[in-house]
Protein backbone atom coordinates (compact mmCIF):
# COMPACT_ATOMS: atom_id res chain seq x y z
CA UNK A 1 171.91 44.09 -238.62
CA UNK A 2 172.86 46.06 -241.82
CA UNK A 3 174.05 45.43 -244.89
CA UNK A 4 176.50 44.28 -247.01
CA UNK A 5 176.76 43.89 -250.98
CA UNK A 6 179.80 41.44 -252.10
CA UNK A 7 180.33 41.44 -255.73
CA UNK A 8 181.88 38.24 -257.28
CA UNK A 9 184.49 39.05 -259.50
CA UNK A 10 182.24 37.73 -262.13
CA UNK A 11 179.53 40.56 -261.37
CA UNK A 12 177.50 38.62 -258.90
CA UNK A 13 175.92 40.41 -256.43
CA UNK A 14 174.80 39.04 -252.79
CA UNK A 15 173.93 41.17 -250.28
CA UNK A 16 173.56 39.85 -246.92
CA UNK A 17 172.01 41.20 -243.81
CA UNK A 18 174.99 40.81 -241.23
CA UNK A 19 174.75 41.26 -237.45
CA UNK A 20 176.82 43.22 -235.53
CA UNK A 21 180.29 41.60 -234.40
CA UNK A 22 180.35 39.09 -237.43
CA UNK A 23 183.47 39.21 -239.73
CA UNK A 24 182.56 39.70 -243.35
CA UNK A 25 184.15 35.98 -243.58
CA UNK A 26 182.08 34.37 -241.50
CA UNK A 27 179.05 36.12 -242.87
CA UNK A 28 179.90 34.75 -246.56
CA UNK A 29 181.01 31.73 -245.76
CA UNK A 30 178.17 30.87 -243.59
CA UNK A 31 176.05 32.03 -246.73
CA UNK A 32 177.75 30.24 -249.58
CA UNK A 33 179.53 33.03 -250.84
CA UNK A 34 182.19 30.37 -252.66
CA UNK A 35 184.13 33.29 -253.73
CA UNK A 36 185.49 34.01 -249.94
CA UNK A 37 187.49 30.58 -249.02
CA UNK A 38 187.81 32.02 -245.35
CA UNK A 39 190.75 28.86 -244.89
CA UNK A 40 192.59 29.98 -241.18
CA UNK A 41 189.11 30.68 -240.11
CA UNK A 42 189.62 34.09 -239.43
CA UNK A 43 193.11 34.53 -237.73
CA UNK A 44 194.60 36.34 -240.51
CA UNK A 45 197.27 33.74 -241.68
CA UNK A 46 195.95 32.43 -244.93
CA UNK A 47 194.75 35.90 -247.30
CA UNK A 48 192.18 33.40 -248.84
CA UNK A 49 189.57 35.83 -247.82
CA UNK A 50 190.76 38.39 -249.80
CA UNK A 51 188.82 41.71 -250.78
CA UNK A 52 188.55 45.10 -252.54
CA UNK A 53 186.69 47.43 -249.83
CA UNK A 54 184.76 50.06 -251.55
CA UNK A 55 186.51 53.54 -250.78
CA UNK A 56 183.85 55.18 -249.56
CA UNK A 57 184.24 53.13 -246.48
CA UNK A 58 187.86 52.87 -246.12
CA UNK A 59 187.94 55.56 -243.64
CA UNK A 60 185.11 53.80 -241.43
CA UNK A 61 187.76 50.91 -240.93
CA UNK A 62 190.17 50.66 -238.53
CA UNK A 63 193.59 50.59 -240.05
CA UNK A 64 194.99 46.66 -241.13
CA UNK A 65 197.35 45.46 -238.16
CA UNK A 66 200.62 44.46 -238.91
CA UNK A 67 199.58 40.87 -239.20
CA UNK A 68 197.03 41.68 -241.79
CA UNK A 69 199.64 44.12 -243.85
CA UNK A 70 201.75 41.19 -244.18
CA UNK A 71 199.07 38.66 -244.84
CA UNK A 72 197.85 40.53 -247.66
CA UNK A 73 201.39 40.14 -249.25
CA UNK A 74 200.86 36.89 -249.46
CA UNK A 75 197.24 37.24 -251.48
CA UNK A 76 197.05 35.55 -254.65
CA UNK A 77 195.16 38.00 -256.67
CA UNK A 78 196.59 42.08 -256.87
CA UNK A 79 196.66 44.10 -254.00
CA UNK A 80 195.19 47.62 -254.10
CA UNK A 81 195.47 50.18 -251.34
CA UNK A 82 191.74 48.99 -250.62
CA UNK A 83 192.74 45.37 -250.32
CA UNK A 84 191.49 44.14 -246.68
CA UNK A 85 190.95 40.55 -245.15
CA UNK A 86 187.26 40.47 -244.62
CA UNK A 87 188.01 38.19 -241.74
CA UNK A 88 189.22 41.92 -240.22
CA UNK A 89 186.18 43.29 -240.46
CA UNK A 90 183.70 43.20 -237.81
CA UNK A 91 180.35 44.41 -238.69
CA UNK A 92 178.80 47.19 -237.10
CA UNK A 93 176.29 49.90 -237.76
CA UNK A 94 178.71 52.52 -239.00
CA UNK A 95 179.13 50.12 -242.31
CA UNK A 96 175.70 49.65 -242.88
CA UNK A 97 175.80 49.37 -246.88
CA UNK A 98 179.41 48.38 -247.07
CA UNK A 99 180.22 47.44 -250.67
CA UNK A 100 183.43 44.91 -251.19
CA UNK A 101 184.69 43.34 -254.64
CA UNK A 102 186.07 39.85 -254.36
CA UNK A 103 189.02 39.34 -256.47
CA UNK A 104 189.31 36.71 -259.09
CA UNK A 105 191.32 34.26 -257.49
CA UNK A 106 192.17 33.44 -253.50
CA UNK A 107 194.57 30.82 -254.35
């Protein structure tokens, strides 16, 4: 497992323990982080999962697909070059201490 610290846009902090192979989606979702509306279910075709990936660990990530690039068009709240789908990112022990931002709004 390692960890993860999403901060609400509000300041709220949760950090979760995630295993390895979980989306950040599924783990917030599945642990009432409200923020993260997760609506496709993790296939990339809503943006309601929206988030600001702390650049220290933009390198660790594989690059967005095409899909996602074009998803994130779509997202309601401003995209930054850190913008990523947390539905695109798989845990593993490489982002142990990841840090993402949710944005204000997903809608």
């Amino acid at each position: 497992m390692s960890k993860v610290v999403y901060i609400s846009h509000d300041g709220t902090r949760h950090e979760l323990d995630v295993s390895d192979g979980v989306s950040l989606m599924q783990a917030a979702v599945s642990n009432g982080i409200y923020d993260i509306v997760g609506d496709c279910g993790g296939s990339a075709s809503c943006a309601t999962c929206h988030v600001y990936v702390d650049e220290a660990f933009c390198d660790k990530l594989p690059a967005p697909t095409e899909r996602e690039a074009g998803m994130l068009e779509c997202a309601a709240a401003e995209v930054k070059p850190n913008s990523r789908l947390c539905c695109q990112i798989v845990m593993s022990p490489v982002l142990d201490g990841l840090v993402v931002e949710i944005p204000d709004r997903q809608w």
